[in-house]
Protein backbone atom coordinates (compact mmCIF):
# COMPACT_ATOMS: atom_id res chain seq x y z
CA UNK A 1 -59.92 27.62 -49.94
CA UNK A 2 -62.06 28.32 -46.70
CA UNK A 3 -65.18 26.45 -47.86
CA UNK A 4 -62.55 23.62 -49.58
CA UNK A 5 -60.93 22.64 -46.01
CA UNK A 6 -64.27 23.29 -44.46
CA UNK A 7 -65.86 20.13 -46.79
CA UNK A 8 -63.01 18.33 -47.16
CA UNK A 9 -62.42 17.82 -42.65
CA UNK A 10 -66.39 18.73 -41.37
CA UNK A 11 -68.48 17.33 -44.02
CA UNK A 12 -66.68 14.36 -45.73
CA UNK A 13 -64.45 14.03 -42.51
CA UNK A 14 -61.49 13.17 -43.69
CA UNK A 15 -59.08 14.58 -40.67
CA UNK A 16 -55.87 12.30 -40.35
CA UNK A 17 -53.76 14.35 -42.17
CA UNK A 18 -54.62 17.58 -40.32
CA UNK A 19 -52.22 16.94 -37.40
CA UNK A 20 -49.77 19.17 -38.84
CA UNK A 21 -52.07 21.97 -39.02
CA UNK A 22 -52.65 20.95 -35.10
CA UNK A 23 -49.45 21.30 -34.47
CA UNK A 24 -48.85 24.71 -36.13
CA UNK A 25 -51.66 25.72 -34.76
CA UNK A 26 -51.28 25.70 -30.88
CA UNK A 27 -47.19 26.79 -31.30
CA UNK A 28 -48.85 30.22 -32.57
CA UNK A 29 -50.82 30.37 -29.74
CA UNK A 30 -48.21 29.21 -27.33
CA UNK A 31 -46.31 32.11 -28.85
CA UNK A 32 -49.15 35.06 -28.68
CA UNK A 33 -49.75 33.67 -24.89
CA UNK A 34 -45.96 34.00 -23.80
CA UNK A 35 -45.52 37.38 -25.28
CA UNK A 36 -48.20 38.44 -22.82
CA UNK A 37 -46.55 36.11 -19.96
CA UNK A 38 -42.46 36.57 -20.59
CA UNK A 39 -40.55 39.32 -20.66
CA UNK A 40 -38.60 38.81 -23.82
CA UNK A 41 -36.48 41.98 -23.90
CA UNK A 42 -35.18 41.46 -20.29
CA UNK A 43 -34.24 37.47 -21.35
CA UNK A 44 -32.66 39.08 -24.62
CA UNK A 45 -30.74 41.66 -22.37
CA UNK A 46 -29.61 39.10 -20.20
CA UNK A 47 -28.33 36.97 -23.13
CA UNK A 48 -26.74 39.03 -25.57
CA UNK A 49 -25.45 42.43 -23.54
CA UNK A 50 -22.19 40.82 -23.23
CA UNK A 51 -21.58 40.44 -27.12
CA UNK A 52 -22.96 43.59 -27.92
CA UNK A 53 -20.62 44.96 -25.07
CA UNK A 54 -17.82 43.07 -26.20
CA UNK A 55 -18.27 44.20 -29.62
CA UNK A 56 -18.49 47.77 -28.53
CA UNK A 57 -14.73 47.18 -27.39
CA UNK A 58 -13.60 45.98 -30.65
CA UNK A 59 -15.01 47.93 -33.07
CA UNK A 60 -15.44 51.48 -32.09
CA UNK A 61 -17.05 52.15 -35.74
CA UNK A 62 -19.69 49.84 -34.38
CA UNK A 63 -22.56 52.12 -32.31
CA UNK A 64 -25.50 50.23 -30.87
């Protein structure tokens, strides 16, 4: 499938339709960057430690 995308967009180069692929591409690098950048569990804390608090409260069967 390599070698098929490889003729199809270097050799014959036919590329128009490879935005999506463009577009996929640098939103999976955006998200390996920012994993190294942002603190994700401290946003997530921030967040959601009020529901999980809340639903502490509620529902002692509930242990998080």
């Amino acid at each position: 499938m390599l070698a098929l995308f490889y003729f199809v967009i270097d050799a014959k180069g036919y590329s128009r339709w490879t935005l999506f692929f463009y577009v996929i591409e640098m939103n999976s690098i955006l998200i390996y960057m920012a994993v190294k950048i942002v603190n994700f569990k401290s946003i997530s804390t921030f967040f959601f430690s009020g529901a999980v608090l809340l639903l502490k409260q509620e529902s002692p069967v509930l242990s998080f």
